[in-house]
Protein backbone atom coordinates (compact mmCIF):
# COMPACT_ATOMS: atom_id res chain seq x y z
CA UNK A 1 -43.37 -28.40 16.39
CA UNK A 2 -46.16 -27.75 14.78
CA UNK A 3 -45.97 -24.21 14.41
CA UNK A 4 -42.52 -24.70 13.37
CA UNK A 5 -43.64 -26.48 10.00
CA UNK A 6 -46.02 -23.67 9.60
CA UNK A 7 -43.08 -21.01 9.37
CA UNK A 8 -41.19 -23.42 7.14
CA UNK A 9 -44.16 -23.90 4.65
CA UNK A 10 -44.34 -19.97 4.91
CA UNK A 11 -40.29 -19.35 4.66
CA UNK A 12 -40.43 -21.68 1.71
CA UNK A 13 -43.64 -19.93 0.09
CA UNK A 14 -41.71 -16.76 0.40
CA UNK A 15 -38.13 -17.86 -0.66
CA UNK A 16 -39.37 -19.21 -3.47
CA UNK A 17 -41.27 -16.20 -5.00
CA UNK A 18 -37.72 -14.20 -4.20
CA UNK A 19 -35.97 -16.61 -6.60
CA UNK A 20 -37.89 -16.06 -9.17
CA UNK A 21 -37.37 -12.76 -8.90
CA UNK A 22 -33.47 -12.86 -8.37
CA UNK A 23 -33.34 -15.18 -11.39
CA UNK A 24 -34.25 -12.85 -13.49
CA UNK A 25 -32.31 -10.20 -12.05
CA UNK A 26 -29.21 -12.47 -12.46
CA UNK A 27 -30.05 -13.53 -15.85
CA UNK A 28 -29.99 -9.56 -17.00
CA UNK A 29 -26.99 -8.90 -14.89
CA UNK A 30 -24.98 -11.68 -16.55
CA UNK A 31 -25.70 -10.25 -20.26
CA UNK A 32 -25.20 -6.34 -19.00
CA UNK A 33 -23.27 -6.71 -15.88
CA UNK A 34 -25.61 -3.29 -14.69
CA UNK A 35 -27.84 -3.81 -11.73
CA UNK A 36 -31.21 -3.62 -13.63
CA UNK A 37 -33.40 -1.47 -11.12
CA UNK A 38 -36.25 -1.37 -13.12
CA UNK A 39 -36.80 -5.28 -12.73
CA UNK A 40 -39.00 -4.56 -9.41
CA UNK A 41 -41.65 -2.70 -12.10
CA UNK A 42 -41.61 -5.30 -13.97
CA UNK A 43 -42.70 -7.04 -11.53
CA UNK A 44 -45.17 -4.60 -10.29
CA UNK A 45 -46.60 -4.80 -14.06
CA UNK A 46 -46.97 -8.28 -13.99
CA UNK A 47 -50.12 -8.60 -11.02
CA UNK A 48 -51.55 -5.40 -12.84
CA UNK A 49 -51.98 -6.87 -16.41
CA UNK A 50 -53.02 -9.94 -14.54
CA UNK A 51 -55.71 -8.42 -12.36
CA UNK A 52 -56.76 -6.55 -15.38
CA UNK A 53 -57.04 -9.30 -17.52
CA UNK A 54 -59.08 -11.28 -15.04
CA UNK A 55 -61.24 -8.35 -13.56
CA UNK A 56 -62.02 -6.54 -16.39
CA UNK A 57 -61.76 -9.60 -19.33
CA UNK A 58 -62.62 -12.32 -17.37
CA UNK A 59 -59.86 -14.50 -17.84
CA UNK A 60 -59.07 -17.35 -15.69
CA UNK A 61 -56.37 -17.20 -13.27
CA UNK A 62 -53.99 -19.07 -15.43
CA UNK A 63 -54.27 -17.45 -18.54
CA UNK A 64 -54.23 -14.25 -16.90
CA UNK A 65 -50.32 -15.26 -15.46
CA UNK A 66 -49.14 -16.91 -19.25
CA UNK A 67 -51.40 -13.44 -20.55
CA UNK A 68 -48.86 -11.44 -17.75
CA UNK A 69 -46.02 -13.24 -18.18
CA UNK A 70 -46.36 -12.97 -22.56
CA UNK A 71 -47.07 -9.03 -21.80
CA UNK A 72 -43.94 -8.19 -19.39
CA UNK A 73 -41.43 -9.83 -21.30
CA UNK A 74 -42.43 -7.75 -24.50
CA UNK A 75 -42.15 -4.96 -21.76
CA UNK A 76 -38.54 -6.39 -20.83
CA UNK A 77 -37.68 -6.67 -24.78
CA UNK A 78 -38.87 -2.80 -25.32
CA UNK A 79 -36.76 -1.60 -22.60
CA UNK A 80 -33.88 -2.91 -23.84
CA UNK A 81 -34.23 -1.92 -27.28
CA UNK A 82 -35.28 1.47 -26.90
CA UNK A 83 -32.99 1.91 -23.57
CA UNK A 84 -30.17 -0.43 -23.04
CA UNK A 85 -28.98 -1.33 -26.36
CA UNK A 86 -28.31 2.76 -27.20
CA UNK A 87 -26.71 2.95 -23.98
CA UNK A 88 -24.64 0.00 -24.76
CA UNK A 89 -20.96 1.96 -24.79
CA UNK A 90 -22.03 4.46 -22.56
CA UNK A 91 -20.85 4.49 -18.28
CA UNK A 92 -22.29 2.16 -16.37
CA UNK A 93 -23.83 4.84 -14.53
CA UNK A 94 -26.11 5.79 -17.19
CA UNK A 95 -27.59 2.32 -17.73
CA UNK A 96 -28.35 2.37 -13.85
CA UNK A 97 -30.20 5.56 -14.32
CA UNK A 98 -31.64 4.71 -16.91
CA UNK A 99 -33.47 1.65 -14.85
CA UNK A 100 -34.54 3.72 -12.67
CA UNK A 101 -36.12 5.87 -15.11
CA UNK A 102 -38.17 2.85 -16.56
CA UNK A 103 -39.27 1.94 -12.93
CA UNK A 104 -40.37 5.51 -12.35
CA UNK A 105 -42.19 5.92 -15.77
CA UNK A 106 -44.05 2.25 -15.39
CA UNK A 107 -45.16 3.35 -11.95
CA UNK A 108 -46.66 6.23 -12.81
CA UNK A 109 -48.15 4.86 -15.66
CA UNK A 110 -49.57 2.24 -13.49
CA UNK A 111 -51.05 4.60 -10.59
CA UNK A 112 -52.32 6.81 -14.22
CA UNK A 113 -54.50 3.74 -15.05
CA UNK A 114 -55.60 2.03 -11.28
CA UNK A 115 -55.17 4.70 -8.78
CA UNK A 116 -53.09 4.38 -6.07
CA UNK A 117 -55.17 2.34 -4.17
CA UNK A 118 -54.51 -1.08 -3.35
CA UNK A 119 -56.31 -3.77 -5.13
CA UNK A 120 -56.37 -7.59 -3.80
CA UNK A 121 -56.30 -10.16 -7.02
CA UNK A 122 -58.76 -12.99 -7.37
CA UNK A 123 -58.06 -16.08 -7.72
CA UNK A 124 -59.46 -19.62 -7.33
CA UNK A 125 -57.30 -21.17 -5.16
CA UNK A 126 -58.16 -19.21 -2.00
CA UNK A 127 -59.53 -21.83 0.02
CA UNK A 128 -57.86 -22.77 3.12
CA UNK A 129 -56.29 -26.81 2.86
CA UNK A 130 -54.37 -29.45 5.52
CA UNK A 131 -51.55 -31.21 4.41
CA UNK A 132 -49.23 -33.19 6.56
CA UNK A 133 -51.49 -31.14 9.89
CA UNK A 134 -50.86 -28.38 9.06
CA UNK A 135 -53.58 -25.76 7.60
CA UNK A 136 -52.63 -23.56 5.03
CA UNK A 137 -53.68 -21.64 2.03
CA UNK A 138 -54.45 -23.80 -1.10
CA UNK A 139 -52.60 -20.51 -3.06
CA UNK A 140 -49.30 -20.86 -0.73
CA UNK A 141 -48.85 -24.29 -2.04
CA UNK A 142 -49.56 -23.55 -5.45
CA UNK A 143 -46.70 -20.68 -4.88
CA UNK A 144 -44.53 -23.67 -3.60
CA UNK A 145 -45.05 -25.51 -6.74
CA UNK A 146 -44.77 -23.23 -8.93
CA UNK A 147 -41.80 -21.13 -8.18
CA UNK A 148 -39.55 -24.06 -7.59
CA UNK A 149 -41.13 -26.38 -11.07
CA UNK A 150 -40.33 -23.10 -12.60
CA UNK A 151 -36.93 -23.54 -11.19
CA UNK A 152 -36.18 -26.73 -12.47
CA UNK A 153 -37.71 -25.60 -15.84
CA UNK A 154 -35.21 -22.97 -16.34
CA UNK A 155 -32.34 -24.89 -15.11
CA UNK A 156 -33.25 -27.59 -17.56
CA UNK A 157 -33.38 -25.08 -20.33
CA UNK A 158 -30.02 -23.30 -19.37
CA UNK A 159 -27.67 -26.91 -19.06
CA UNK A 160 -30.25 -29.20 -21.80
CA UNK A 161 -30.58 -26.51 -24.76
CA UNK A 162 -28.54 -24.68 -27.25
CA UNK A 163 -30.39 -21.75 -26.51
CA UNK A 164 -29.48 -22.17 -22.63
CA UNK A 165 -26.00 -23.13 -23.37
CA UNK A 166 -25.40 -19.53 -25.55
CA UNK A 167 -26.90 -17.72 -22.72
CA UNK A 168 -24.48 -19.19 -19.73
CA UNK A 169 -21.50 -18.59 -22.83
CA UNK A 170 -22.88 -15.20 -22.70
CA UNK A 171 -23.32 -14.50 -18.84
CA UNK A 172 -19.35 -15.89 -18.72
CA UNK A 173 -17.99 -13.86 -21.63
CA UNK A 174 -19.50 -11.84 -24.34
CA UNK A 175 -16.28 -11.26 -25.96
CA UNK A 176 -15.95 -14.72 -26.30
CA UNK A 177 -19.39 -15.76 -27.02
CA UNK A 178 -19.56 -13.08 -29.93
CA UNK A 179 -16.19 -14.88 -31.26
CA UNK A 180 -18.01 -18.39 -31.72
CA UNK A 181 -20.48 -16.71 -33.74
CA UNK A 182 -23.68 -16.48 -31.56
CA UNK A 183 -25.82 -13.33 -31.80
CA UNK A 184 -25.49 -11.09 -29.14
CA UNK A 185 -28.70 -8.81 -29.81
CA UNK A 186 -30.51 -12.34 -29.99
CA UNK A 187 -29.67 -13.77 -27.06
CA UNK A 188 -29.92 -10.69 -25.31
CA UNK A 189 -33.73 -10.32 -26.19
CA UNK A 190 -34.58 -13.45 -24.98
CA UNK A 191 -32.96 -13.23 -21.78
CA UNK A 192 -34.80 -9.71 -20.92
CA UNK A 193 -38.02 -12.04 -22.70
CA UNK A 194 -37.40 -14.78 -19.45
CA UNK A 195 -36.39 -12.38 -17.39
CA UNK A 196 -39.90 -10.19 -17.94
CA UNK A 197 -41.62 -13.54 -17.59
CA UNK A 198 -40.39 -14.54 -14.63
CA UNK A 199 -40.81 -11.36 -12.40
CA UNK A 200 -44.62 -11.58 -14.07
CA UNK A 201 -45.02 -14.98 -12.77
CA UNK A 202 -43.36 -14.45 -9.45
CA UNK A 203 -46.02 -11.26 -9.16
CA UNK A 204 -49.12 -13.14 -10.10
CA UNK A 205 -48.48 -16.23 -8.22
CA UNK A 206 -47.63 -13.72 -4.62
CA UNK A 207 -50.72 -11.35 -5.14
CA UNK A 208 -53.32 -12.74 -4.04
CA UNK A 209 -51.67 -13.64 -0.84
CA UNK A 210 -50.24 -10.06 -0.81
CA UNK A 211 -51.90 -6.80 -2.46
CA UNK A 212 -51.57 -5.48 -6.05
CA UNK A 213 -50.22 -1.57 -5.85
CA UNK A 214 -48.13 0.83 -7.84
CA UNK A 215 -45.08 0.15 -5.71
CA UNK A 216 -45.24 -2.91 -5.12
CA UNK A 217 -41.93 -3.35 -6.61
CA UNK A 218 -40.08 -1.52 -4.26
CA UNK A 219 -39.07 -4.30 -1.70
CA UNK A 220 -38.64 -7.15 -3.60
CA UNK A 221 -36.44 -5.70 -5.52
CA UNK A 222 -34.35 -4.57 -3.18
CA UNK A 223 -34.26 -7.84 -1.55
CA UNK A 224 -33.55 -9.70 -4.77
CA UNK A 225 -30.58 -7.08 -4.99
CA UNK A 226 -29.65 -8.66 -1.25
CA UNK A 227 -29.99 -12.06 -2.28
CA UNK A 228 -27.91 -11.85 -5.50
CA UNK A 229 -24.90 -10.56 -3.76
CA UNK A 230 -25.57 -12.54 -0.99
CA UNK A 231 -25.44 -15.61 -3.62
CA UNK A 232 -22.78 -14.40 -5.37
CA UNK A 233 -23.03 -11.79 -8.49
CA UNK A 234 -24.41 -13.76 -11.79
CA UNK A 235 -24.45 -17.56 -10.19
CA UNK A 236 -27.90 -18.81 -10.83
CA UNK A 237 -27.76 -21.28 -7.92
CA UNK A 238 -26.76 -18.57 -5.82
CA UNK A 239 -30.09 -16.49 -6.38
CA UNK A 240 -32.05 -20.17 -5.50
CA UNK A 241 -30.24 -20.29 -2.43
CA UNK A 242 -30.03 -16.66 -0.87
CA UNK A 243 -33.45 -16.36 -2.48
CA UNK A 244 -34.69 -19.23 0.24
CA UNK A 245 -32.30 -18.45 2.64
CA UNK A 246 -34.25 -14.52 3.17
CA UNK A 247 -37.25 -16.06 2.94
CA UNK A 248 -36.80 -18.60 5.82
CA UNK A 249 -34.84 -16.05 8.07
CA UNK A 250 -37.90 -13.65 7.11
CA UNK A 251 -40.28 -16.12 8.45
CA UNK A 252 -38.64 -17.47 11.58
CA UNK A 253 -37.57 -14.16 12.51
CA UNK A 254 -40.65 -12.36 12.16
CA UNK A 255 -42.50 -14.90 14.69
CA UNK A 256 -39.99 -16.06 16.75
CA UNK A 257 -38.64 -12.06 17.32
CA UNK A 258 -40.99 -9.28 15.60
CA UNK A 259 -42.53 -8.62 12.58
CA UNK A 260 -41.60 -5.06 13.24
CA UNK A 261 -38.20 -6.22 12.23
CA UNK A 262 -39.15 -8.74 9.37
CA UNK A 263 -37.71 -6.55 6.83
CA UNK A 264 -34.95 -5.79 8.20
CA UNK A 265 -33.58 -9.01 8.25
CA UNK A 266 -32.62 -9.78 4.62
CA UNK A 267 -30.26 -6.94 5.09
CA UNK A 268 -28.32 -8.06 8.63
CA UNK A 269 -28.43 -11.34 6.91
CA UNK A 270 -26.15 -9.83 4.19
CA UNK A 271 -24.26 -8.00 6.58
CA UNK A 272 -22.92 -11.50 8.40
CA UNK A 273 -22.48 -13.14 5.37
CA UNK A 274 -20.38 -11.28 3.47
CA UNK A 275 -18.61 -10.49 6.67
CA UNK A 276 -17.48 -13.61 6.48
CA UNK A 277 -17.77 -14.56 2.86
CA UNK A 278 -17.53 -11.49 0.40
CA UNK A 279 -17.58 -12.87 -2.64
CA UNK A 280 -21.21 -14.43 -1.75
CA UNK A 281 -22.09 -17.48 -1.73
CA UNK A 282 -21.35 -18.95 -4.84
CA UNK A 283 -18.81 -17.69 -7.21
CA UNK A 284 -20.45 -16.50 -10.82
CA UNK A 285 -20.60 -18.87 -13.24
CA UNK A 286 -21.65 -21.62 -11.12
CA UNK A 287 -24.04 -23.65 -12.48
């Protein structure tokens, strides 16, 4: 039984970084309705400027993740300035390459300036604790907390604020929301802004458990992909759910079958699902 809690607390730890990443993601694909694929460099940027900012300035772990989290979403903002808003009436297609194109340009930039080598990120909460009898890292829990008070944070800002409120009007119609008067290019901004921050956040929180490296990116991305359709395309609680949902199958299945095969379950997972439910989930616009 024991053992069982311990995947749980791990499943949850890992769910919960995977939200935070598929928030974002959703949050972007709401305003543009265009998978962005450069979201997992984002990401990716987000434990570099931290590690940088705490290796080579000193900085303590927490201002290194609001120092990360200020830096990527200026990142986000740039991207869509300079890319997506030009490419605002063009195909679809080209907004998709176009991602890619960032991701391939910040990962080069990245392995420019660090090498390719992996790097692990320091941080201060790497002490081993027990809670309920079960030993864990101090870092998994602060994961824990974080990703899911960051949760309710951004749920209380999208239903309690004006701001929030124009965003969701966005995400459901920008026809309509432009209409009512609220400013497209605005909004816009600030979701790539939250949507920078969070992948940041999501990065620096999972590093020092994990490894900082130029593609870093590469996976959880493509499993925040799986757990947005798996949730249901642009439905916020969907990315929660399928975000924890992956993370506990990841868990349970890698120690109960293989870890050989960890990966690999996020996308039988999908598979079944939408087998059975292909619209995901949750339907978009469920809040």
């Amino acid at each position: 039984m024991e053992l069982f809690f311990q995947q749980l607390l791990n499943g949850l730890t890992l769910g919960g970084v995977y939200s935070l990443v598929a928030l974002g993601l959703t949050l972007v694909y709401g305003i543009l309705h265009v998978p962005n694929f450069a979201h997992g460099a984002f990401y990716m940027a987000g434990a570099y400027v931290a590690y940088w900012l705490m290796t080579s300035m000193g900085l303590h772990y927490w201002l290194a993740m609001l120092g990360a989290a200020a830096a990527v979403a200026v990142i986000s903002m740039l991207a869509q300035q300079l890319v997506f808003h030009p490419l605002r009436h063009a195909p679809e297609l080209h907004d998709m390459i176009a991602a890619i194109g960032i991701l391939l340009f910040l990962e080069a930039g990245a392995q420019a300036l660090f090498g390719a080598d992996f790097h692990r990120m320091p941080t201060p909460y790497g002490e081993m604790v027990e809670v309920f009898g079960l030993t864990t890292a101090l870092q998994r829990l602060l994961i824990l907390g974080g990703a899911f008070g960051l949760m309710v944070v951004l749920h209380l800002f999208l239903t309690r604020t004006v701001m929030g409120s124009t965003i969701i009007a966005m995400a459901q119609s920008r026809d309509g929301a432009a209409l009512v008067g609220i400013d497209a290019k605005r909004v816009t901004l600030l979701v790539f802004a939250i949507s920078g921050a969070l992948a940041a956040i999501a990065a620096v929180l999972y590093a020092p458990i994990n490894l900082v490296y130029p593609s870093m990116g590469h996976l959880v991305i493509t499993k925040a992909f799986v757990i947005i359709i798996l949730g249901g395309m642009g439905s916020f609680p969907g990315a929660i759910v399928g975000g924890l949902i992956i993370g506990l199958a990841e868990s349970f299945g890698g120690f109960y079958f293989s870890t050989d095969y960890k990966d690999l379950i996020a996308f039988v997972l999908l598979v079944v699902i939408l087998s059975v439910r292909p619209q995901g989930l949750f339907t978009k616009g469920a809040h």
